[in-house]
N, C-alpha and C. Protein backbone atom coordinates (compact mmCIF):
# COMPACT_ATOMS: atom_id res chain seq x y z
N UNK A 1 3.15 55.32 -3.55
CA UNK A 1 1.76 55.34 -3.16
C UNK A 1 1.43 54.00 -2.51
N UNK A 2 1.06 54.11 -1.43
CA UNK A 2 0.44 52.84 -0.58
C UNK A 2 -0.77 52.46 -0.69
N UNK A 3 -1.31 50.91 -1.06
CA UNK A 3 -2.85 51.15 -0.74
C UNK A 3 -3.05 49.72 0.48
N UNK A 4 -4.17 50.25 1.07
CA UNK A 4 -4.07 48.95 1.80
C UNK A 4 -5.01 48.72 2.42
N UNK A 5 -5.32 47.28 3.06
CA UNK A 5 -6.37 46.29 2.68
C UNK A 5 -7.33 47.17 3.38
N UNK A 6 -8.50 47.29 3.15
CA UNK A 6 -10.25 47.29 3.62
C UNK A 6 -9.84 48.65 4.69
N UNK A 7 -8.82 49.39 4.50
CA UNK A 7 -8.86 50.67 5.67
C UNK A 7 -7.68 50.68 6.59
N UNK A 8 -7.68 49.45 6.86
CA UNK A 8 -6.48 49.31 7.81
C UNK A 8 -5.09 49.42 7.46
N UNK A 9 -4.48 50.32 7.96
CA UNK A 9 -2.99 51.16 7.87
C UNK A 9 -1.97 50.03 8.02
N UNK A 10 -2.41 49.13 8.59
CA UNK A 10 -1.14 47.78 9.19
C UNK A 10 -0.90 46.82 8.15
N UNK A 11 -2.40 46.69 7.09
CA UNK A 11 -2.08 45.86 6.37
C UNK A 11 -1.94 45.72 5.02
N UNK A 12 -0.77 45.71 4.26
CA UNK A 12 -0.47 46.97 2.71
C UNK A 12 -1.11 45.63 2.44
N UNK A 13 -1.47 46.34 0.86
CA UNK A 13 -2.06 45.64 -0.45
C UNK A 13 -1.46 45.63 -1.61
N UNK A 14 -1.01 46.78 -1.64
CA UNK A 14 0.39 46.79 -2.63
C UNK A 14 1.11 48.60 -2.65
N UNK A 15 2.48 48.74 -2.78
CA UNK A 15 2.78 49.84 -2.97
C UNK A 15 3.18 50.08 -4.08
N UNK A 16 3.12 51.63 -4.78
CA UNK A 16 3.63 52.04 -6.50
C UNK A 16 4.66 53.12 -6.62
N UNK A 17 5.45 52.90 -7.29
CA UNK A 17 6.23 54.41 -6.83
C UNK A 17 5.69 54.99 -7.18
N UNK A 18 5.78 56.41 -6.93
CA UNK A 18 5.15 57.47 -7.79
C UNK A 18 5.86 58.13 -8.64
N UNK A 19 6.74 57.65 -9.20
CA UNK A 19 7.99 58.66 -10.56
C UNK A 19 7.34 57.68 -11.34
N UNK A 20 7.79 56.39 -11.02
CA UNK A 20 7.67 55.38 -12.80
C UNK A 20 6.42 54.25 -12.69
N UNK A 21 5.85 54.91 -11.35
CA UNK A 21 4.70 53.61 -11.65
C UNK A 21 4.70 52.19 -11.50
N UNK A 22 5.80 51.49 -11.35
CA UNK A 22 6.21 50.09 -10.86
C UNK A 22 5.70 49.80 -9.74
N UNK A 23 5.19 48.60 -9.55
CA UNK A 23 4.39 48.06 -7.99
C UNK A 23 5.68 47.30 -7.85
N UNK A 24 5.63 47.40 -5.80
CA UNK A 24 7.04 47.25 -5.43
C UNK A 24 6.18 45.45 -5.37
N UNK A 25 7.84 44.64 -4.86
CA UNK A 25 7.10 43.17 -4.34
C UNK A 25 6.79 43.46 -2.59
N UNK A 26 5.75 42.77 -2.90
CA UNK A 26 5.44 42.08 -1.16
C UNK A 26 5.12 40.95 -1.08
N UNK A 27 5.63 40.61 -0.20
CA UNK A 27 5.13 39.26 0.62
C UNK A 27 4.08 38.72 1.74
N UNK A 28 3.31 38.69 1.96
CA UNK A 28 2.70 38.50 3.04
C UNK A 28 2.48 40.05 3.84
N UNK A 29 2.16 41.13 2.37
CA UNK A 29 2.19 42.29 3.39
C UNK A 29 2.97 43.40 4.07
N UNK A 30 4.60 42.68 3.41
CA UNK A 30 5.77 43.25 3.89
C UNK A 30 6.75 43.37 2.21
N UNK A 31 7.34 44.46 2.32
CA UNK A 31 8.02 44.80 1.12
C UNK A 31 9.63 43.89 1.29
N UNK A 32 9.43 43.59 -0.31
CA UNK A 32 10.65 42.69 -0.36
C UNK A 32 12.21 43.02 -1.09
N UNK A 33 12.12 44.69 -1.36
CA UNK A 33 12.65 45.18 -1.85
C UNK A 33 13.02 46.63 -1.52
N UNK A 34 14.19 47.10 -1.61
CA UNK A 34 14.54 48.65 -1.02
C UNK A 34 13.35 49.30 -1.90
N UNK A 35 12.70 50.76 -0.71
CA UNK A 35 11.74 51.45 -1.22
C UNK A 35 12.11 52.73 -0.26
N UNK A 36 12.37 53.99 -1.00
CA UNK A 36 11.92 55.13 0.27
C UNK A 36 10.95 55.80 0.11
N UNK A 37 10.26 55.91 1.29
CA UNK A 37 9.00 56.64 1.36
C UNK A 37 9.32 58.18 2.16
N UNK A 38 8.81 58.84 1.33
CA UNK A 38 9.33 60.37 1.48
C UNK A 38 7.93 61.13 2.24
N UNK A 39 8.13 61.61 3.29
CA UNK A 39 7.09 62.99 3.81
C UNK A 39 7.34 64.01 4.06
N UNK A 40 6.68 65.12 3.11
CA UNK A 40 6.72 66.66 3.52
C UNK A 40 5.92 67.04 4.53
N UNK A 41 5.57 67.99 5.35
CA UNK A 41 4.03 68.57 6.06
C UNK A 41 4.94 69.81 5.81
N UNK A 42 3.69 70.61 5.31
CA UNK A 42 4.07 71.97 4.85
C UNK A 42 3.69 72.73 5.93
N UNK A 43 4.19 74.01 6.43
CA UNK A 43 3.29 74.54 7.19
C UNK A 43 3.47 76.38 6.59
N UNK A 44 3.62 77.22 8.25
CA UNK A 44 3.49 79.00 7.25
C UNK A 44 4.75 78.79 6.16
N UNK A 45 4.20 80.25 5.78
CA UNK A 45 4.95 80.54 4.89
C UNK A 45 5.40 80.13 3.43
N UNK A 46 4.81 78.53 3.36
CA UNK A 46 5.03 78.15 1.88
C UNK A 46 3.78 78.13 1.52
N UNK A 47 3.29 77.82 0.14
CA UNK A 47 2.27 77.70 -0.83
C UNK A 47 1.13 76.50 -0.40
N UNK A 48 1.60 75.88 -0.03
CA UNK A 48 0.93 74.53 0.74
C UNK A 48 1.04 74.30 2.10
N UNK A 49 0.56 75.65 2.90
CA UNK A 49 0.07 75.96 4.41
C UNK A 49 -1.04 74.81 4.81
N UNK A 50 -0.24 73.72 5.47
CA UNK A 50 -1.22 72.36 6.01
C UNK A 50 -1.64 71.50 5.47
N UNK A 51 -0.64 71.11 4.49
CA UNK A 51 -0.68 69.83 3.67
C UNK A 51 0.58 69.30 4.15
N UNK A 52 0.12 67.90 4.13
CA UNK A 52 1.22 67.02 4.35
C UNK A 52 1.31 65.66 2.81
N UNK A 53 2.50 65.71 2.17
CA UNK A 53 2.91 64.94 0.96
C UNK A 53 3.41 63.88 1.49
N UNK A 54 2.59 62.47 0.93
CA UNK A 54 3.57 61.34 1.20
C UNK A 54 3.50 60.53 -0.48
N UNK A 55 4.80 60.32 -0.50
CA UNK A 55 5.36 59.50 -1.62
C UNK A 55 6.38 58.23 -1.52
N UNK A 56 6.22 57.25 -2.31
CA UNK A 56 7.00 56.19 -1.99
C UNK A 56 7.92 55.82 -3.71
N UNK A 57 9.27 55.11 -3.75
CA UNK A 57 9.59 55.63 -4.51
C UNK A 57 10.86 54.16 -4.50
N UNK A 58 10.85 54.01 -5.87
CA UNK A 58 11.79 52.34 -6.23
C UNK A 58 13.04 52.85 -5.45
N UNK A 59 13.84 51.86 -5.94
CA UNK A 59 15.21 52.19 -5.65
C UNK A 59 16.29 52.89 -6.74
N UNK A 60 15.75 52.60 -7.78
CA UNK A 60 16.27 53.06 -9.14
C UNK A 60 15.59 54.52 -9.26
N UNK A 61 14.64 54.74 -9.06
CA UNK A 61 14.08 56.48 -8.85
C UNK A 61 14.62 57.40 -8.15
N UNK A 62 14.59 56.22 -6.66
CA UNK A 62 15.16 57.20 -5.86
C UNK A 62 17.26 57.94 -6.01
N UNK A 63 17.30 56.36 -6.57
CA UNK A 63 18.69 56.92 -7.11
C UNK A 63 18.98 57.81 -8.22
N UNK A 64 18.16 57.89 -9.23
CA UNK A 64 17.96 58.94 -10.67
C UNK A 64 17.69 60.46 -9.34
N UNK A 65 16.92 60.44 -8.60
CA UNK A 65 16.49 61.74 -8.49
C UNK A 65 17.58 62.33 -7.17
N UNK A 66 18.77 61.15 -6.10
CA UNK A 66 19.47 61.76 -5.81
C UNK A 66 21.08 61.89 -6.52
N UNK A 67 21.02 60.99 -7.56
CA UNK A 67 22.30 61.69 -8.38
C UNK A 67 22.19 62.89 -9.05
N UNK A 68 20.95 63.62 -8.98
CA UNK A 68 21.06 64.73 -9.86
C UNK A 68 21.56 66.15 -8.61
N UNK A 69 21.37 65.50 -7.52
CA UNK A 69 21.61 66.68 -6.46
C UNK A 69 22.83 66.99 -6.53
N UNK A 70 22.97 68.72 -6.26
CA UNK A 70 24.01 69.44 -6.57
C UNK A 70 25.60 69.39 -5.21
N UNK A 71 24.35 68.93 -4.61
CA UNK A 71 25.21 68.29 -2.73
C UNK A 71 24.49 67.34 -2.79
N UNK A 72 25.47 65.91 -2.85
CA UNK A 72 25.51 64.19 -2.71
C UNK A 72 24.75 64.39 -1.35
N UNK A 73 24.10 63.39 -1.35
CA UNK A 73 23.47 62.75 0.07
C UNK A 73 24.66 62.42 0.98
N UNK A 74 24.62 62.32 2.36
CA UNK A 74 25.47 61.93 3.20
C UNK A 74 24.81 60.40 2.99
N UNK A 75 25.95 59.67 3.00
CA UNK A 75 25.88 57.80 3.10
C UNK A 75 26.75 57.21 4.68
N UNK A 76 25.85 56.38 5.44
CA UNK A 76 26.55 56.29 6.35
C UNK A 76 25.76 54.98 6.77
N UNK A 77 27.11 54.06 7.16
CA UNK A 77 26.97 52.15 7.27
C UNK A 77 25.95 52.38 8.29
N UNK A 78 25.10 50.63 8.01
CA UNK A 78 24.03 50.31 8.91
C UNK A 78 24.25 49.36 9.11
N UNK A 79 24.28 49.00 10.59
CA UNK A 79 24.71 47.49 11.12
C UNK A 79 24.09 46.46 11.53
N UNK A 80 22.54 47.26 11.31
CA UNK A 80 21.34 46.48 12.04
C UNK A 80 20.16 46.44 10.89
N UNK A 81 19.72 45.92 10.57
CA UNK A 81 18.77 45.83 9.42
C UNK A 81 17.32 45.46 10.27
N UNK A 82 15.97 46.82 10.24
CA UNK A 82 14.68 46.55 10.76
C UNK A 82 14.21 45.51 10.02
């Protein structure tokens, strides 16, 4: 979960995961620590026709909730760090 300053989208205030509740670190506004932020947008056919889900999520969550998958994530090197 993101919140951030006075409206403006550019400038975080703090982020929480949403499994365990931990506020990630930031610095000056910028996260100082691995975080994935996950988005659904639902559209026909499922239960939630025009909702869009956004969640953000530690690194230790996100790893509890993809070791339980029945097919491993594909892992593949990154040579450039944003």
């Amino acid at each position: 979960m993101r919140q951030y300053l006075e409206g403006n989208k550019r400038s975080l205030k703090y982020i929480v995961c949403n499994q365990c509740g931990r506020e990630m670190k930031l610095e000056n506004g910028i996260v100082q620590e691995g975080v994935y932020s996950g988005e659904a947008r639902w559209g026909y056919f499922s239960q939630k026709d025009g909702e869009r889900h956004l969640f953000d999520l530690c690194e230790e969550c996100y790893g509890n909730l993809t070791g339980g998958f029945l097919i491993p994530v594909t892992v593949e090197d990154e040579t450039e760090f944003l």
